[in-house]
PDB file of N, CA and C in Angstrom:
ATOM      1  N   UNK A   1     -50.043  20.476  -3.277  1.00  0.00           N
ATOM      2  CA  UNK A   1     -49.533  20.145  -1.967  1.00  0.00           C
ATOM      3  C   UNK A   1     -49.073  18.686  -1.917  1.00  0.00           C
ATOM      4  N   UNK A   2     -49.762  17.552  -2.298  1.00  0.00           N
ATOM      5  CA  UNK A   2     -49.625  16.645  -2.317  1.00  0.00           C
ATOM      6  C   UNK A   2     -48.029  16.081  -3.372  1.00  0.00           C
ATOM      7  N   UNK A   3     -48.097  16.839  -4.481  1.00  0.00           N
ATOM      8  CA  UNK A   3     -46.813  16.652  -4.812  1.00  0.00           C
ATOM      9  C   UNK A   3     -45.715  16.978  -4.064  1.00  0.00           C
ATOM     10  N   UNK A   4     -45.646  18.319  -3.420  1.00  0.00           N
ATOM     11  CA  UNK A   4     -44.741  19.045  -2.877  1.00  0.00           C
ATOM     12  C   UNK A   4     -44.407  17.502  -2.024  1.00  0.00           C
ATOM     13  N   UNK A   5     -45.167  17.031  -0.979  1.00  0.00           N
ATOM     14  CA  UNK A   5     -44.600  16.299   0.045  1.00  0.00           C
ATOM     15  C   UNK A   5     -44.038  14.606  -0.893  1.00  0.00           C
ATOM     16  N   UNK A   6     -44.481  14.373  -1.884  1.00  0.00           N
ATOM     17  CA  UNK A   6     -44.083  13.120  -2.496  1.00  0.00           C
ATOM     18  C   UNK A   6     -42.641  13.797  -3.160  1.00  0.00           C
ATOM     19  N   UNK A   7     -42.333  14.782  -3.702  1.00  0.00           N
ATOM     20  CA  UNK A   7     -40.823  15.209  -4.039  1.00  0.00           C
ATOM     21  C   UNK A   7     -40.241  15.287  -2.448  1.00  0.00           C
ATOM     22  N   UNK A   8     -40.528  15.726  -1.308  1.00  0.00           N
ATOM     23  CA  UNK A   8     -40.074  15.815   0.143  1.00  0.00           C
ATOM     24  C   UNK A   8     -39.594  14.025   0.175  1.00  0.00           C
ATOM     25  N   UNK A   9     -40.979  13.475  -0.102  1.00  0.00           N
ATOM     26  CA  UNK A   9     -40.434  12.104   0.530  1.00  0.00           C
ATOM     27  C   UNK A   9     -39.320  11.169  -0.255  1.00  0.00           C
ATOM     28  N   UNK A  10     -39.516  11.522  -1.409  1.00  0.00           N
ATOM     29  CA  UNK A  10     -38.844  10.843  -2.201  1.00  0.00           C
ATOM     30  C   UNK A  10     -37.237  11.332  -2.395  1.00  0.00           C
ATOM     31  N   UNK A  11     -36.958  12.434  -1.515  1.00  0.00           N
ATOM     32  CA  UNK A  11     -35.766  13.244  -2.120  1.00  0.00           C
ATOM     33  C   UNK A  11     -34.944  12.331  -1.084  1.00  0.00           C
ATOM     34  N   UNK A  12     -35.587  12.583   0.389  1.00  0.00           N
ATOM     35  CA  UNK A  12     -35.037  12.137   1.776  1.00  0.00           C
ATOM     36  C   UNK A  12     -34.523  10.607   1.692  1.00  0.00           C
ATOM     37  N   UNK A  13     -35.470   9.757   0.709  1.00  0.00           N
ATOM     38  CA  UNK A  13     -34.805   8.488   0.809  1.00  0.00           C
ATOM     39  C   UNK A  13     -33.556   8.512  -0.317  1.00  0.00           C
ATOM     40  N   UNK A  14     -34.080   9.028  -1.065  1.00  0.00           N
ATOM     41  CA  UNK A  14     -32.426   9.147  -2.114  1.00  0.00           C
ATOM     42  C   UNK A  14     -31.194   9.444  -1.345  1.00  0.00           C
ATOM     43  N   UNK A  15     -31.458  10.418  -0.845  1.00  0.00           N
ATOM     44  CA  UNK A  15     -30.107  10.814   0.524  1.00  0.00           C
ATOM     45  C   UNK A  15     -29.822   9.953   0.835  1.00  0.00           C
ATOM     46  N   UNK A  16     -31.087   8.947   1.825  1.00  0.00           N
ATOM     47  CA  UNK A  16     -30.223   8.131   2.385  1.00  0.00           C
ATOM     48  C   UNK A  16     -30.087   6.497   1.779  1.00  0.00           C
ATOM     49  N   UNK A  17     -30.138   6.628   0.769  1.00  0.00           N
ATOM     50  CA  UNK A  17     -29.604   5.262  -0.254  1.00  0.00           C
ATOM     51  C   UNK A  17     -28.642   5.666  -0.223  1.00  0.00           C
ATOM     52  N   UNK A  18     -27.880   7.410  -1.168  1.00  0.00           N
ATOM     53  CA  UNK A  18     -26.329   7.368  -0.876  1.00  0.00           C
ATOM     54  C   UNK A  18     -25.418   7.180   0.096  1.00  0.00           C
ATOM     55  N   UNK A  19     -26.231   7.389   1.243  1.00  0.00           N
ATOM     56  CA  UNK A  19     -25.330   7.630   2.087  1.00  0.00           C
ATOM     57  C   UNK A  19     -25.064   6.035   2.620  1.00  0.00           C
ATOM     58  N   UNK A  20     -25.553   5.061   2.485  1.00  0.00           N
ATOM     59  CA  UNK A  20     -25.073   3.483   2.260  1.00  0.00           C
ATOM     60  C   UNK A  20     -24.512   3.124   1.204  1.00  0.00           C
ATOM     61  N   UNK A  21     -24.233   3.445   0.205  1.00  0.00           N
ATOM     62  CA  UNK A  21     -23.381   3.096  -0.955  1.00  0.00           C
ATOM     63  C   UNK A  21     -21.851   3.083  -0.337  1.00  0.00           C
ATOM     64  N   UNK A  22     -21.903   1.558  -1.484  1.00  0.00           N
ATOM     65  CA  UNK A  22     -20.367   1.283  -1.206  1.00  0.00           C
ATOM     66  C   UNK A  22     -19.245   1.831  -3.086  1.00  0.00           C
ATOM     67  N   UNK A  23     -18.212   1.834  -2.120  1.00  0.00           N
ATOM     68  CA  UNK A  23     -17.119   2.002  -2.972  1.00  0.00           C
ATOM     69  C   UNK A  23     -16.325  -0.299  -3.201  1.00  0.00           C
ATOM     70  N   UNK A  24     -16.093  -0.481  -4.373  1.00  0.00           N
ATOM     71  CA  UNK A  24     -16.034  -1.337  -4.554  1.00  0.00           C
ATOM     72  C   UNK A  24     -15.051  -1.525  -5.445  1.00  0.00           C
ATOM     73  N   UNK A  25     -13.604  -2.133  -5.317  1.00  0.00           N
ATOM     74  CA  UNK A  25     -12.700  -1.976  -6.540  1.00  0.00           C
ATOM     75  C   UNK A  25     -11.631  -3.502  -6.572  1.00  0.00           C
ATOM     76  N   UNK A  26     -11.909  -3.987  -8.048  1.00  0.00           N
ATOM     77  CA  UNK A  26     -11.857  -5.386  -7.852  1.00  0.00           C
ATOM     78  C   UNK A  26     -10.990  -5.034  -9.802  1.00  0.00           C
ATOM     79  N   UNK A  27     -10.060  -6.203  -9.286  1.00  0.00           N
ATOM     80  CA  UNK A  27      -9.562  -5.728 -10.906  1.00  0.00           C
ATOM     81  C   UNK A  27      -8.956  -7.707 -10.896  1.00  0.00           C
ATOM     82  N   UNK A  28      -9.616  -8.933 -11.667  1.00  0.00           N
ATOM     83  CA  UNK A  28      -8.673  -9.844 -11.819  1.00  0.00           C
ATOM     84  C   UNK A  28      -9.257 -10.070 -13.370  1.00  0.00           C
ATOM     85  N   UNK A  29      -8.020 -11.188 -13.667  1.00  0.00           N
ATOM     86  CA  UNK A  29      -7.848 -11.853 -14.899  1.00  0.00           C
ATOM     87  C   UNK A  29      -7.760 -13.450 -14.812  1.00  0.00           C
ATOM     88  N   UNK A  30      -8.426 -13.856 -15.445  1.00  0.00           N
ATOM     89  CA  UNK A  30      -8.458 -15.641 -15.193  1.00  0.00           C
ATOM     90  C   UNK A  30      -8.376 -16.098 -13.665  1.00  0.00           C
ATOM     91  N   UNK A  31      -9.463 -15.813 -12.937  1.00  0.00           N
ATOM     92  CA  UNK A  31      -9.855 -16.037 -11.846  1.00  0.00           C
ATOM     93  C   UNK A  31     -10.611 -16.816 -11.339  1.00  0.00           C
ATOM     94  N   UNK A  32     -10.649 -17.381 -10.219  1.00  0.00           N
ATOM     95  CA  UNK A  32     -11.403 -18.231 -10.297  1.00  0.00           C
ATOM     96  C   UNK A  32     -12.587 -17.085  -9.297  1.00  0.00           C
ATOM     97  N   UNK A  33     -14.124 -18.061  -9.714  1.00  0.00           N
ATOM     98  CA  UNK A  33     -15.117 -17.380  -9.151  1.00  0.00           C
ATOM     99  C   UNK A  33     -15.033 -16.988  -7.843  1.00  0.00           C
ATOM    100  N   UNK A  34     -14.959 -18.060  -6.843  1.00  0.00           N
ATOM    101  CA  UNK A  34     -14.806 -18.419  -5.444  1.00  0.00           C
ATOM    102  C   UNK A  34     -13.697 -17.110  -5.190  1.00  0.00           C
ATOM    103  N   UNK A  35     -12.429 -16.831  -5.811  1.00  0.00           N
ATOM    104  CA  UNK A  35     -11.557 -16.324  -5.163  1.00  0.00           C
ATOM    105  C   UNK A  35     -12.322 -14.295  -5.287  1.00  0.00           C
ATOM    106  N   UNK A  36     -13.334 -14.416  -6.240  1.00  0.00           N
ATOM    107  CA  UNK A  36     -13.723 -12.958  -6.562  1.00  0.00           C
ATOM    108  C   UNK A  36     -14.741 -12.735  -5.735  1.00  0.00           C
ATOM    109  N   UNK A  37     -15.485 -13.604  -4.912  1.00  0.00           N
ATOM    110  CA  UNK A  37     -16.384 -14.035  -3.937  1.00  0.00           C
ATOM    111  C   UNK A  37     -16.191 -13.328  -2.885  1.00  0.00           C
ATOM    112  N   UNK A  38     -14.966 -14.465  -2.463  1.00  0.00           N
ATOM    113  CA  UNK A  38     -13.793 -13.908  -1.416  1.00  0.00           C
ATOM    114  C   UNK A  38     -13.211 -12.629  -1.196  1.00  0.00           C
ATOM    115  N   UNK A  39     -13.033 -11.555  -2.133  1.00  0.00           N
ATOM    116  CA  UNK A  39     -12.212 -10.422  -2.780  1.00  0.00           C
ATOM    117  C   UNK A  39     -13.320  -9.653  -1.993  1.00  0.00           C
ATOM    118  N   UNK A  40     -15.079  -9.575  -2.710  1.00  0.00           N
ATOM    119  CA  UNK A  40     -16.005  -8.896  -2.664  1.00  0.00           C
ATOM    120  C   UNK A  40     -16.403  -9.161  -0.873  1.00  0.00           C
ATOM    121  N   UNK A  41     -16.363  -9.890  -0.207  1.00  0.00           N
ATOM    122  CA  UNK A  41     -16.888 -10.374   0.963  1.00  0.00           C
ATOM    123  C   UNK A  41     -15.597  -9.410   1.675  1.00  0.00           C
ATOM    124  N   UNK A  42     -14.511  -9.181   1.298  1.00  0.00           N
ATOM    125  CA  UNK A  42     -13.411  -8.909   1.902  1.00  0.00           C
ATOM    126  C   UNK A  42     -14.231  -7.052   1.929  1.00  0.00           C
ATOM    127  N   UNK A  43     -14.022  -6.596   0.988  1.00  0.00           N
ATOM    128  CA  UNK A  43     -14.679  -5.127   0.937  1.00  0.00           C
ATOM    129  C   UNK A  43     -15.707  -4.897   1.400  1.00  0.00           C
ATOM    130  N   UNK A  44     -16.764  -5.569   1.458  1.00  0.00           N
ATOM    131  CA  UNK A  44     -18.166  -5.061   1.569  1.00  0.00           C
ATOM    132  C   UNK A  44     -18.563  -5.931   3.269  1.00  0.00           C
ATOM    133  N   UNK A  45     -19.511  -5.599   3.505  1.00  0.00           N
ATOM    134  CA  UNK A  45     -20.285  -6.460   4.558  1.00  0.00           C
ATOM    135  C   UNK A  45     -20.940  -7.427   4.328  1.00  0.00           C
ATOM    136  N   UNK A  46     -20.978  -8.135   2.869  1.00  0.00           N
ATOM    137  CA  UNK A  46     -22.292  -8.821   2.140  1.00  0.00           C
ATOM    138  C   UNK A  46     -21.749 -10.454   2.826  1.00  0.00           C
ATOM    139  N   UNK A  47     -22.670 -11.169   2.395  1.00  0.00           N
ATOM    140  CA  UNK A  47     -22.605 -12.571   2.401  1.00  0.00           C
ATOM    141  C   UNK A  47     -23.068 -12.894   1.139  1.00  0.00           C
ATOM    142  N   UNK A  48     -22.603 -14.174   1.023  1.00  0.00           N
ATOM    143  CA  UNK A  48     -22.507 -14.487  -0.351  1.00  0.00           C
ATOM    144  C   UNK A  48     -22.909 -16.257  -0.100  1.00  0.00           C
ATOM    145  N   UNK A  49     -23.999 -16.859  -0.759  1.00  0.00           N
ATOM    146  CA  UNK A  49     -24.508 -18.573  -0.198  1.00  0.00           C
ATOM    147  C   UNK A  49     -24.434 -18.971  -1.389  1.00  0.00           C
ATOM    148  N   UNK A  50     -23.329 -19.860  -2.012  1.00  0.00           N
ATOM    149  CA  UNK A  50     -23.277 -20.457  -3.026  1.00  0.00           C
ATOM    150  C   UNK A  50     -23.149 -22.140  -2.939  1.00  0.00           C
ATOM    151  N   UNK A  51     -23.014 -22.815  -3.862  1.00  0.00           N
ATOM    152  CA  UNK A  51     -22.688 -24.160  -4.058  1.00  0.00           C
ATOM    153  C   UNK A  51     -21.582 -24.464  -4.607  1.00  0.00           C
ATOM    154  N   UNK A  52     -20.219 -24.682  -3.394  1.00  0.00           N
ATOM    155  CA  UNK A  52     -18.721 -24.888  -3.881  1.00  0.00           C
ATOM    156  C   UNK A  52     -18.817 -25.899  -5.250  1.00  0.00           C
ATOM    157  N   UNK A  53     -19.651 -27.086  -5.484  1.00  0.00           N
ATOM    158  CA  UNK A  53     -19.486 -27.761  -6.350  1.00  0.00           C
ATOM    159  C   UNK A  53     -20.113 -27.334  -7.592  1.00  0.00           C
ATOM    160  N   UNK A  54     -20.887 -26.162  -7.600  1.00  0.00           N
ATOM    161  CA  UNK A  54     -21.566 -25.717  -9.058  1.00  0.00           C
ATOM    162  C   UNK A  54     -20.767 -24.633  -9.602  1.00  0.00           C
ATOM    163  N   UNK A  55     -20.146 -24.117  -8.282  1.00  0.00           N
ATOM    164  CA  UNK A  55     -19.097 -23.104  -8.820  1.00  0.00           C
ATOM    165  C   UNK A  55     -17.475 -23.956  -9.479  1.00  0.00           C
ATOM    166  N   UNK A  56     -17.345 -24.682  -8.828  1.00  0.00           N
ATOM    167  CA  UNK A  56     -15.943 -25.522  -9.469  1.00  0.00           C
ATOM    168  C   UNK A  56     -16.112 -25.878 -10.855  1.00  0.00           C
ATOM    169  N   UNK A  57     -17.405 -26.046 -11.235  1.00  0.00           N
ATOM    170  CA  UNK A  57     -17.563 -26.769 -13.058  1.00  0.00           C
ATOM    171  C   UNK A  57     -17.488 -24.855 -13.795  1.00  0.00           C
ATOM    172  N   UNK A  58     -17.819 -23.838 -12.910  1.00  0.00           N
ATOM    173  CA  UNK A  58     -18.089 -23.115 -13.830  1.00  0.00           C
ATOM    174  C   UNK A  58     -17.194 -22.688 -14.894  1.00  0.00           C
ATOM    175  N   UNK A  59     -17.387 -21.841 -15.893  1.00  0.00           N
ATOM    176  CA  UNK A  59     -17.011 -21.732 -17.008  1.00  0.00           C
ATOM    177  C   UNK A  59     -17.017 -20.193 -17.498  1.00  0.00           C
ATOM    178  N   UNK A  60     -16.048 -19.505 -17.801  1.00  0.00           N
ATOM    179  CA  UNK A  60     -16.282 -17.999 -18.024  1.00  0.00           C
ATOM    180  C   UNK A  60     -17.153 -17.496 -19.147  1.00  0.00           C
ATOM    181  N   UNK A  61     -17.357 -16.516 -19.104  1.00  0.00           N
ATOM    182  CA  UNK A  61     -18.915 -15.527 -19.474  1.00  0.00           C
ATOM    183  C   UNK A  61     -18.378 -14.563 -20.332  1.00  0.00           C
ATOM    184  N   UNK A  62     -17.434 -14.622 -21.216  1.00  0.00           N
ATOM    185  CA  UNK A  62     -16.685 -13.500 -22.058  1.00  0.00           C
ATOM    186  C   UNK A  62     -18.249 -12.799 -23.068  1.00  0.00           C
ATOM    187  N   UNK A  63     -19.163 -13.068 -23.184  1.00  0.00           N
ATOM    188  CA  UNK A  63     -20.193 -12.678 -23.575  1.00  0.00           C
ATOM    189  C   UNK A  63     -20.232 -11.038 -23.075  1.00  0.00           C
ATOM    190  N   UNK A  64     -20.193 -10.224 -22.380  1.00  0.00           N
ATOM    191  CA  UNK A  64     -20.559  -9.114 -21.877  1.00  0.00           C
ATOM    192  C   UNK A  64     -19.418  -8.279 -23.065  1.00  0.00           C
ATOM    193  N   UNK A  65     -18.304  -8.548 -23.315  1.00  0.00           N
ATOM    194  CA  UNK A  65     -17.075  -8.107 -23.605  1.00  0.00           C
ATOM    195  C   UNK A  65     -16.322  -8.174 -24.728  1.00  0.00           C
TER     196      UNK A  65
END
């Protein structure tokens, strides 16, 4: 019994995680950070609290790729 209701509870929040998921579609090349910031803030509802001057030194991350 006790399982039965932990698969119940656990199914109901999965539902509703999807049903807040965003769709998100971002495509640049030699960009600057700030402007992909901007891009993402534009689509989504998020906020985003950065430091304009730590982002201006930054430096790209080709590491993943």
């Amino acid at each position: 019994m006790r399982l039965t209701y932990m698969l119940l509870f656990f199914s109901v929040f999965q539902l509703r995680a999807e049903s807040f998921a965003q769709k998100i579609s971002i495509s640049v090349q030699n960009a600057q950070i700030t402007d992909v910031i901007s891009e993402l803030k534009k689509q989504t509802d998020f906020d985003f609290l950065y430091n304009n001057a730590t982002l201006k030194n930054a430096k790209p991350d080709y590491s993943g790729y």
